[in-house]
Protein backbone atom coordinates (compact mmCIF):
# COMPACT_ATOMS: atom_id res chain seq x y z
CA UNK A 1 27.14 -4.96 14.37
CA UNK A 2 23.54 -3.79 12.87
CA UNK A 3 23.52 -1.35 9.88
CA UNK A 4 19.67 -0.92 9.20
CA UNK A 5 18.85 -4.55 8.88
CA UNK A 6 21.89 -6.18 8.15
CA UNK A 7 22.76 -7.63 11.40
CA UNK A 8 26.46 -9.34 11.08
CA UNK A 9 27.45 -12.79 11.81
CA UNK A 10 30.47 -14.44 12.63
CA UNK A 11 32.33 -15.75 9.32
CA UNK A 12 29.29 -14.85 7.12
CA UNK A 13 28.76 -12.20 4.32
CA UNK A 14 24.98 -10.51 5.69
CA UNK A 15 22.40 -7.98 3.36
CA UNK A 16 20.02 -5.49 4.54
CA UNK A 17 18.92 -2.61 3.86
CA UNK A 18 18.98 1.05 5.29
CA UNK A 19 16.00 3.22 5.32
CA UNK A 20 17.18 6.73 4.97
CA UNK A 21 13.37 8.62 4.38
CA UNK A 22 9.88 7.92 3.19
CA UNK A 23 8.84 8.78 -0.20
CA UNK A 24 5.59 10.66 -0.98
CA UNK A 25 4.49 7.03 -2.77
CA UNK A 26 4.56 5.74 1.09
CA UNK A 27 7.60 3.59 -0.02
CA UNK A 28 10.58 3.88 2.02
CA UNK A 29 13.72 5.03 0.47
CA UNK A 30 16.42 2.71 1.51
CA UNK A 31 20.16 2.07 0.75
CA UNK A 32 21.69 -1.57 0.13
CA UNK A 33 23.90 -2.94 2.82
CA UNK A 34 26.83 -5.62 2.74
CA UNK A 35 28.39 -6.62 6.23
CA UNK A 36 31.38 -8.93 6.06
CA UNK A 37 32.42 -10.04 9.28
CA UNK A 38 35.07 -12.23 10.00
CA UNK A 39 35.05 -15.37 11.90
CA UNK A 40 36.75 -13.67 14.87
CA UNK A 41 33.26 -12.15 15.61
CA UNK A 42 34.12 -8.59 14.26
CA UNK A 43 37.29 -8.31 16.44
CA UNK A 44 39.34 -6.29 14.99
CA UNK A 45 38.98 -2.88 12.92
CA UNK A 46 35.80 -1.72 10.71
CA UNK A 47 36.43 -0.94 7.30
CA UNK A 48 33.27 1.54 5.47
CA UNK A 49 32.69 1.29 2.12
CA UNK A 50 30.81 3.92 0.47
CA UNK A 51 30.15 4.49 -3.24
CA UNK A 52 27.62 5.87 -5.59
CA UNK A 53 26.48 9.02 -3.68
CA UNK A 54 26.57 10.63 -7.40
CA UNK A 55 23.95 7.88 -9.17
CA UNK A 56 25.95 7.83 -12.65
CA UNK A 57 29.64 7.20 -10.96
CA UNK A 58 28.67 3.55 -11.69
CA UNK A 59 32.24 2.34 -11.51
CA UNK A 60 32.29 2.87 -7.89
CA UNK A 61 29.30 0.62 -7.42
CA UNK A 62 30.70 -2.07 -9.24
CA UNK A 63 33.99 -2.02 -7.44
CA UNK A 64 31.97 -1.74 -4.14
CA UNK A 65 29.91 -4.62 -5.00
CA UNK A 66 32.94 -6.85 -6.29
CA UNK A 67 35.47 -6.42 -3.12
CA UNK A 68 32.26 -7.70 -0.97
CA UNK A 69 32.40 -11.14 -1.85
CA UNK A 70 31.31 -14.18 -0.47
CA UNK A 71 34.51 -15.39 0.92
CA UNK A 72 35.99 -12.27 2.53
CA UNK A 73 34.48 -12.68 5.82
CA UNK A 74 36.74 -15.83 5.88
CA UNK A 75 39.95 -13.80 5.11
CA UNK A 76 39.20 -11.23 7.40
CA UNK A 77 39.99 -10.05 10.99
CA UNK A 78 36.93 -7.48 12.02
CA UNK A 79 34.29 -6.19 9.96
CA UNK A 80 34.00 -4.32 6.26
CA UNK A 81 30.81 -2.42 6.13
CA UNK A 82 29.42 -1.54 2.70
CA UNK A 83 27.08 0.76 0.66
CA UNK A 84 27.09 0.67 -2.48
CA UNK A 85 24.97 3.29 -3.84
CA UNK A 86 23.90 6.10 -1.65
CA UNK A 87 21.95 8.00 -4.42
CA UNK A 88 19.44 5.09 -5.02
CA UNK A 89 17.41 8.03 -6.72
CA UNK A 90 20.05 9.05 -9.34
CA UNK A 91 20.80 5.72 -9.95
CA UNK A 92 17.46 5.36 -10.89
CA UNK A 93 17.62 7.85 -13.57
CA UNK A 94 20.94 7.16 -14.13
CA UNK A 95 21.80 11.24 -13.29
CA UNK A 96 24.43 12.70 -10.83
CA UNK A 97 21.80 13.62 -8.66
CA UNK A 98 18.46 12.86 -6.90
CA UNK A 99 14.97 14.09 -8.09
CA UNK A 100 14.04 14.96 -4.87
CA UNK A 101 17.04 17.45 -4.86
CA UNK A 102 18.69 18.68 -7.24
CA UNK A 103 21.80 19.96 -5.28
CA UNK A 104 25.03 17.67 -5.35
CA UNK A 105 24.24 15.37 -2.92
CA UNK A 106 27.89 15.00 -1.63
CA UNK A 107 27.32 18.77 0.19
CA UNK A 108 25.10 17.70 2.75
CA UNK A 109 27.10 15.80 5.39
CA UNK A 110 27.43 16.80 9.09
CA UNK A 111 30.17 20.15 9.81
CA UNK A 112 30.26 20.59 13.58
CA UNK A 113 31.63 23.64 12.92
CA UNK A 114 28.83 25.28 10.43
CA UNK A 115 25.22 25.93 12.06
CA UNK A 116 22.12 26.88 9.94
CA UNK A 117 19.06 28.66 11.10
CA UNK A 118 16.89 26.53 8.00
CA UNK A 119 15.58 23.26 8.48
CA UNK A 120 16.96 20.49 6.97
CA UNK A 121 16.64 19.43 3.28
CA UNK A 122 15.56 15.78 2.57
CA UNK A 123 19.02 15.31 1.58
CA UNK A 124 21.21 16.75 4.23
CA UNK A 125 18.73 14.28 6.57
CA UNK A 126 19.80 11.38 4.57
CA UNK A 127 23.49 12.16 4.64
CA UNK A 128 22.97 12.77 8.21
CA UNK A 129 21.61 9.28 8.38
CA UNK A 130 24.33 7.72 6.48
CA UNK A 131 27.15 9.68 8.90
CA UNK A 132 24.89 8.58 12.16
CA UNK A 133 25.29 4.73 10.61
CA UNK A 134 29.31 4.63 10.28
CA UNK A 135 30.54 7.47 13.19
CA UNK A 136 30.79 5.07 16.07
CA UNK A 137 32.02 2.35 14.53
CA UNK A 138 34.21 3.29 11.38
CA UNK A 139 38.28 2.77 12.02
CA UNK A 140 37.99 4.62 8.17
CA UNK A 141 36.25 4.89 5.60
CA UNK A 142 37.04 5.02 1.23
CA UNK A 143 34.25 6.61 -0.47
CA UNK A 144 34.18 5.20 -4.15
CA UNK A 145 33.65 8.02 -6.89
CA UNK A 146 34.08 8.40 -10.58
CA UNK A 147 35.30 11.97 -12.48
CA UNK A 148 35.17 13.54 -15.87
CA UNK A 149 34.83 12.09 -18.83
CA UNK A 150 38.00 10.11 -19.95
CA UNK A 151 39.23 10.83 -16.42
CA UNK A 152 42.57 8.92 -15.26
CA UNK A 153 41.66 7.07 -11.86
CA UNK A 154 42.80 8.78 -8.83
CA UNK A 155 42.98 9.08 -5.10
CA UNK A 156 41.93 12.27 -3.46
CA UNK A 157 43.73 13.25 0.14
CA UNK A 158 41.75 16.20 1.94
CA UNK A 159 43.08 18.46 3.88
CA UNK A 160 43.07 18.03 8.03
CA UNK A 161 41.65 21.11 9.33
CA UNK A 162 42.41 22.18 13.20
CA UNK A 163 40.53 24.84 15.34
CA UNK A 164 37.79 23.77 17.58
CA UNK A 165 37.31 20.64 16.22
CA UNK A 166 41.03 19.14 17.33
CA UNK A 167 44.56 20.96 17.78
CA UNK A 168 47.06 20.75 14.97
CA UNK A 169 48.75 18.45 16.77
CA UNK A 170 46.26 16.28 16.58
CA UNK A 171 45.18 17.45 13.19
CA UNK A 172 48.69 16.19 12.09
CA UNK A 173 48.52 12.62 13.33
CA UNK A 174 45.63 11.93 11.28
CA UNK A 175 46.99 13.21 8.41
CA UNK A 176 49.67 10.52 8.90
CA UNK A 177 46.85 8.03 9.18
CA UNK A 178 45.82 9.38 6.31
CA UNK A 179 48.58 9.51 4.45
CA UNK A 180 48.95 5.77 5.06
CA UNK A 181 46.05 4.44 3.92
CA UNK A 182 45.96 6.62 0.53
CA UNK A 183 49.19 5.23 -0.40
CA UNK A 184 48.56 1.68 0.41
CA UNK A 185 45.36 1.85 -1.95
CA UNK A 186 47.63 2.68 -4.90
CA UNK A 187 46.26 5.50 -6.96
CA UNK A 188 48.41 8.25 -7.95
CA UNK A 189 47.28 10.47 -4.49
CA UNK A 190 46.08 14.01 -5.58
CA UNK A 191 45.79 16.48 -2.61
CA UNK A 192 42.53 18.31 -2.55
CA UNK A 193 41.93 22.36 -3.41
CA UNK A 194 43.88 24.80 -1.15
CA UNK A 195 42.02 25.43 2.47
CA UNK A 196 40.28 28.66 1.33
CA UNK A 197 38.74 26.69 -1.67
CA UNK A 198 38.45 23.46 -0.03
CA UNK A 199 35.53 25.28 2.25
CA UNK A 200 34.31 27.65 -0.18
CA UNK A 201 33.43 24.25 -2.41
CA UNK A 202 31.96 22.93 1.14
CA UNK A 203 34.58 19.84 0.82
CA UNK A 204 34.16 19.45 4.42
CA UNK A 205 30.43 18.44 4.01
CA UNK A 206 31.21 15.35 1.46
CA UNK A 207 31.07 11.87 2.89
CA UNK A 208 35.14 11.54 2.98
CA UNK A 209 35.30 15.30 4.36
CA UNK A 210 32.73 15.02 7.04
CA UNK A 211 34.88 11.15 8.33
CA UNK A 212 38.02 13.24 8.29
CA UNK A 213 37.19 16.36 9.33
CA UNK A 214 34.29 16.51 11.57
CA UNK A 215 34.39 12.46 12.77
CA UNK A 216 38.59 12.52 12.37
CA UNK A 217 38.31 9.01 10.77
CA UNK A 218 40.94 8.65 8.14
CA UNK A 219 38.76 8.46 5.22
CA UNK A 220 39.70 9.44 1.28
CA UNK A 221 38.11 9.58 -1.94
CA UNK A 222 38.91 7.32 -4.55
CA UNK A 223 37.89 8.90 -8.35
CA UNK A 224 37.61 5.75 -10.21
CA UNK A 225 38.05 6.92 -14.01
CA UNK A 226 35.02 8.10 -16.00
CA UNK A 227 31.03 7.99 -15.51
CA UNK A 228 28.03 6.77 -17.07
CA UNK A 229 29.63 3.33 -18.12
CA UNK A 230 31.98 1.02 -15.66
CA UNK A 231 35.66 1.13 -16.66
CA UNK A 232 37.23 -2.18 -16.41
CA UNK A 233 41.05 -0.93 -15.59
CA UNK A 234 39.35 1.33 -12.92
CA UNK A 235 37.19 -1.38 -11.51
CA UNK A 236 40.35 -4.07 -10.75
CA UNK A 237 42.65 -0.95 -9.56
CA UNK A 238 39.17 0.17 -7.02
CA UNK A 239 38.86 -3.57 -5.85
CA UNK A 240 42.80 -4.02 -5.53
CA UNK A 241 43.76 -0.70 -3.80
CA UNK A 242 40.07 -1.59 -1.26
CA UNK A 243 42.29 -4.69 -0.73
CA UNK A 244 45.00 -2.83 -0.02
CA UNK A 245 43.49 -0.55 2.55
CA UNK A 246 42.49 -3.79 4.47
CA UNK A 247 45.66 -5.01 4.23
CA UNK A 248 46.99 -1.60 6.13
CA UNK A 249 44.45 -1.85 8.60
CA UNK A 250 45.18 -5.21 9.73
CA UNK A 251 41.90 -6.56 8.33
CA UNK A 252 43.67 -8.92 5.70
CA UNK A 253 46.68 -10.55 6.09
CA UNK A 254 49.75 -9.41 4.65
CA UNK A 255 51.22 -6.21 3.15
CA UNK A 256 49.86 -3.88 0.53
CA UNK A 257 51.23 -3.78 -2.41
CA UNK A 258 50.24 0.08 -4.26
CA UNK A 259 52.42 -1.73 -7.68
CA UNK A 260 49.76 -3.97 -8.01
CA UNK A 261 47.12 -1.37 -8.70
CA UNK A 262 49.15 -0.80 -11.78
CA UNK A 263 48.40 3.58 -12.41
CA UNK A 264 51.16 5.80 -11.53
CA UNK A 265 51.44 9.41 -11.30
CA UNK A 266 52.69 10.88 -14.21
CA UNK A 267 54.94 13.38 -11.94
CA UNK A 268 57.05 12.58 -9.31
CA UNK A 269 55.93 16.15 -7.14
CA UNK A 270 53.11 16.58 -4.71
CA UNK A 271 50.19 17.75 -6.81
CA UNK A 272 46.87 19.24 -5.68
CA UNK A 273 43.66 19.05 -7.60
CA UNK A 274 42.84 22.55 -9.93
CA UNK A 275 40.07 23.19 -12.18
CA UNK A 276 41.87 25.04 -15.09
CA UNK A 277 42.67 26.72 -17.50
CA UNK A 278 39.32 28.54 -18.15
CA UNK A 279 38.96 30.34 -21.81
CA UNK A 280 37.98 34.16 -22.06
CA UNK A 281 36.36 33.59 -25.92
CA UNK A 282 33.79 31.50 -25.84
CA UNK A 283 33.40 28.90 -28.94
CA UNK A 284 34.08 25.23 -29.92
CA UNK A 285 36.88 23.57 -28.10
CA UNK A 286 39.27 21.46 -29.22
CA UNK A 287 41.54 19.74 -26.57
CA UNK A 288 45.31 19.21 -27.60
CA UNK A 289 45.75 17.45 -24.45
CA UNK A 290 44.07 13.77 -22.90
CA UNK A 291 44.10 12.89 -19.41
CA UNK A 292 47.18 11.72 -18.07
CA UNK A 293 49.52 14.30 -20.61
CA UNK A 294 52.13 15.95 -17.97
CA UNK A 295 51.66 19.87 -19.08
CA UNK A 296 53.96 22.60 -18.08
CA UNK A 297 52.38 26.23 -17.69
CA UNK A 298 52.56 27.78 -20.71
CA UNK A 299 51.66 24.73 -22.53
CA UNK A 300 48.76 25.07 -24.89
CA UNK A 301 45.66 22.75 -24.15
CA UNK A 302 43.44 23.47 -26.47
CA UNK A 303 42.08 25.66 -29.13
CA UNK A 304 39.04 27.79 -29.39
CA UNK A 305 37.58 27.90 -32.73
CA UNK A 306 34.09 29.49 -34.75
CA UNK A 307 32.00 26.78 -35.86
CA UNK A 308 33.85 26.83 -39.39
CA UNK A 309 36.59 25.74 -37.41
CA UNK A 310 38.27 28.86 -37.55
CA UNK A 311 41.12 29.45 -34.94
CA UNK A 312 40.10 32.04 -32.44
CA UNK A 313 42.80 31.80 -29.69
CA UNK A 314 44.92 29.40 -27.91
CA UNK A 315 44.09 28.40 -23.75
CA UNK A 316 47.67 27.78 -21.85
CA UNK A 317 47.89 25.78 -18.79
CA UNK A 318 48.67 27.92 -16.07
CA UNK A 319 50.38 25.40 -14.02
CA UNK A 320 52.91 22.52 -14.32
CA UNK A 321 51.26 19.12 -13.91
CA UNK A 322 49.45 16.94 -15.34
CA UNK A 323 45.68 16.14 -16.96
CA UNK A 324 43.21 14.45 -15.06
CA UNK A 325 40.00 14.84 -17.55
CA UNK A 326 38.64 17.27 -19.57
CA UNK A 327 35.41 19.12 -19.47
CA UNK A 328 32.55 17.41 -20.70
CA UNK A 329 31.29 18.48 -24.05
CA UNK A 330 33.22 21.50 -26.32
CA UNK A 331 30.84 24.33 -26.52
CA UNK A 332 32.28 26.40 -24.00
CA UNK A 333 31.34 30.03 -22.72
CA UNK A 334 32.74 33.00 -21.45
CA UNK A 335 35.04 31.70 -18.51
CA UNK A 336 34.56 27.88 -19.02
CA UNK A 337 36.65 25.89 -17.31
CA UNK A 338 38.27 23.09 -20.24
CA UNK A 339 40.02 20.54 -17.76
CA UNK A 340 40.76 18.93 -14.32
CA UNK A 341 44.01 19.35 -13.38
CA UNK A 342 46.66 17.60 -10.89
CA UNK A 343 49.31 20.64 -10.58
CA UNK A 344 52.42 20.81 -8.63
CA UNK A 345 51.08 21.21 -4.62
CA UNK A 346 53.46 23.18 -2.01
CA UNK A 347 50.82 23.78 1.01
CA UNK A 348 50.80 21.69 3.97
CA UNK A 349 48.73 19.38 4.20
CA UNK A 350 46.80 20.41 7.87
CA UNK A 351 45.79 23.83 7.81
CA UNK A 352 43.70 25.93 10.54
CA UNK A 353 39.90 25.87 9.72
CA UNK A 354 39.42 29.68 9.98
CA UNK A 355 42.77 31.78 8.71
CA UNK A 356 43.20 34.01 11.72
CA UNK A 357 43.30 30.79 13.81
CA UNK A 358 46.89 29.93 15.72
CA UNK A 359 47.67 25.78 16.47
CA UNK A 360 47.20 25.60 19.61
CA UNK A 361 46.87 23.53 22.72
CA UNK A 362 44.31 25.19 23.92
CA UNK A 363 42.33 23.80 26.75
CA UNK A 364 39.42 24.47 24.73
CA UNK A 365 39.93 22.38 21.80
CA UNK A 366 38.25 18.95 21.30
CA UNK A 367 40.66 15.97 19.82
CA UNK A 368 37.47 14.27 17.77
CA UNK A 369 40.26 11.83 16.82
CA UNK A 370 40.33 10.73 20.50
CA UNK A 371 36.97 11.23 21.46
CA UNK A 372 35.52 8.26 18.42
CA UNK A 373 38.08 6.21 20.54
């Protein structure tokens, strides 16, 4: 296997690098690349690794960079493919995003079913670089993230979508691949927005949404606790639960084992993720809650106050569930948003792309899941 100009080798951890675009400078813009390929000769499945698309979600880098180590080609049966910072521009700055776009440069991937009349932003040709380098050969892929400040680690599960990309029926096997992989990694698993919201956020067109959805590679996100700084506890549950996913691919030996990533889910009911509860008065906030505090709705999460300090109202969660961060900062405005939420989930888990779409088997419909085959 080649990725840019890592070219693997038989037992042997390789390094390369991927140009993605040319900067005005004349420099290329290029993205670090780990190939680990065991001494089988790559025979066998092809784990992705992907992390750092957001350039302060450092956590996810280190994680990404500690799981490739020097010895894994000789533990492993095919290949694990890594890159560990896709935003080589934020990183720079140590900022979310790029200064060559401003936009969040997980929106950008490849949507079979979206067409634009525009041309292409440097960034949606860079994520459309990064999809072209893992879409033929990825068996899945775990893209490596970090959330809100304080943030609990977590795994997110995206919704399959059917309709002319595959039938539900097809749509529902790879949930099940899916479903195995996030469980093997070991994070509590939080199920992403509803469908509606899932595309209105353009979900589909992040690097885990575009493997599942428009490649049908199991793929998943895995929010590895806070930004800015790495987390310690987050980086040894990220490098366990990668293990893990190797492990239920057949590319280690041996079972997973999700206890050894040592975070559980504070609630033992499907939960899906919700940003909520948002406050009508604007003014200083002061949280009652921290992340991982199981909430029911009705529960009050945090006060709005003057900047005396002064009580102006209460905010109540609307759900039952549980915190997964809070906002950052407490000046908040008319309509803020104050936390990330994990609340109780009862949608299914594969849902037609457009509403007015039926399951089908219609002759029409392309299995992408079978096709990457």
């Amino acid at each position: 296997m080649q990725v840019g100009t890592a070219e693997s080798e038989p037992g042997r951890l390789v390094t390369g690098w991927l140009d993605v675009t040319d900067l005005p400078t004349g420099t290329p813009e290029r993205l670090p690349v780990l190939v680990a390929e065991g001494e089988d000769g790559g025979e066998g499945p092809t784990l992705w690794i992907t992390a750092g698309i957001h350039g302060n979600e450092v956590t996810g880098l280190a994680v990404a960079q500690d799981v490739m180590t020097d010895d894994l080609p000789n533990e492993i049966r095919g290949t694990v493919v890594c890159l560990p910072t896709l935003n080589p521009a934020g990183l720079r700055r140590n900022a979310r995003t790029s200064y060559y776009d401003d936009e969040d440069p997980n929106r950008y991937f490849p949507d079979a079913d979206e067409e634009s009349t525009r041309p292409p932003s440097v960034q949606q040709l860079i994520d459309e670089r990064v999809y072209d380098a893992f879409v033929d050969s990825a068996d899945a892929l775990v893209d490596l993230h970090t959330a809100h400040v304080g943030s609990m680690p977590f795994a997110i599960r995206d919704r399959v979508l059917y309709g002319e990309q595959r039938t539900e029926s097809a749509a529902r096997d790879l949930a099940d691949d899916l479903e195995t992989l996030v469980t093997a990694f070991g994070l509590p698993v939080v199920n992403e927005y509803a469908a509606e919201e899932y595309t209105e956020q353009r979900l589909q067109h992040s690097a885990a949404g575009a493997a599942l959805n428009d490649a049908g590679v199991p793929a998943f996100t895995a929010e590895l606790g806070g930004h800015a700084v790495v987390e310690e506890r987050a980086r040894e549950a990220g490098v366990e639960g990668l293990r893990n996913v190797m492990r239920e691919l057949g590319v280690l030996a041996g079972d997973p084992d999700p206890s050894a990533v040592d975070v559980e889910s504070p609630v033992d009911f499907p939960v899906k993720r919700a940003v909520h509860p948002h406050t009508e008065v604007p003014g200083i906030v002061r949280h009652r809650v921290e992340s991982g505090d199981v909430v029911a709705e009705g529960d009050v999460i945090a006060d709005v106050c003057t900047p005396h300090g002064d009580r102006k109202t209460t905010v109540e969660a609307d759900h039952d569930g549980y915190v997964l961060g809070r906002m950052h900062g407490v000046a908040a405005y008319e309509n803020d948003a104050l936390a990330s939420m994990a609340v109780r989930d009862d949608d299914d888990l594969v849902v037609a792309r457009e509403p007015e779409q039926s399951s089908a088997g219609d002759a029409g419909e392309r299995d992408v899941s079978e096709d990457r085959t």
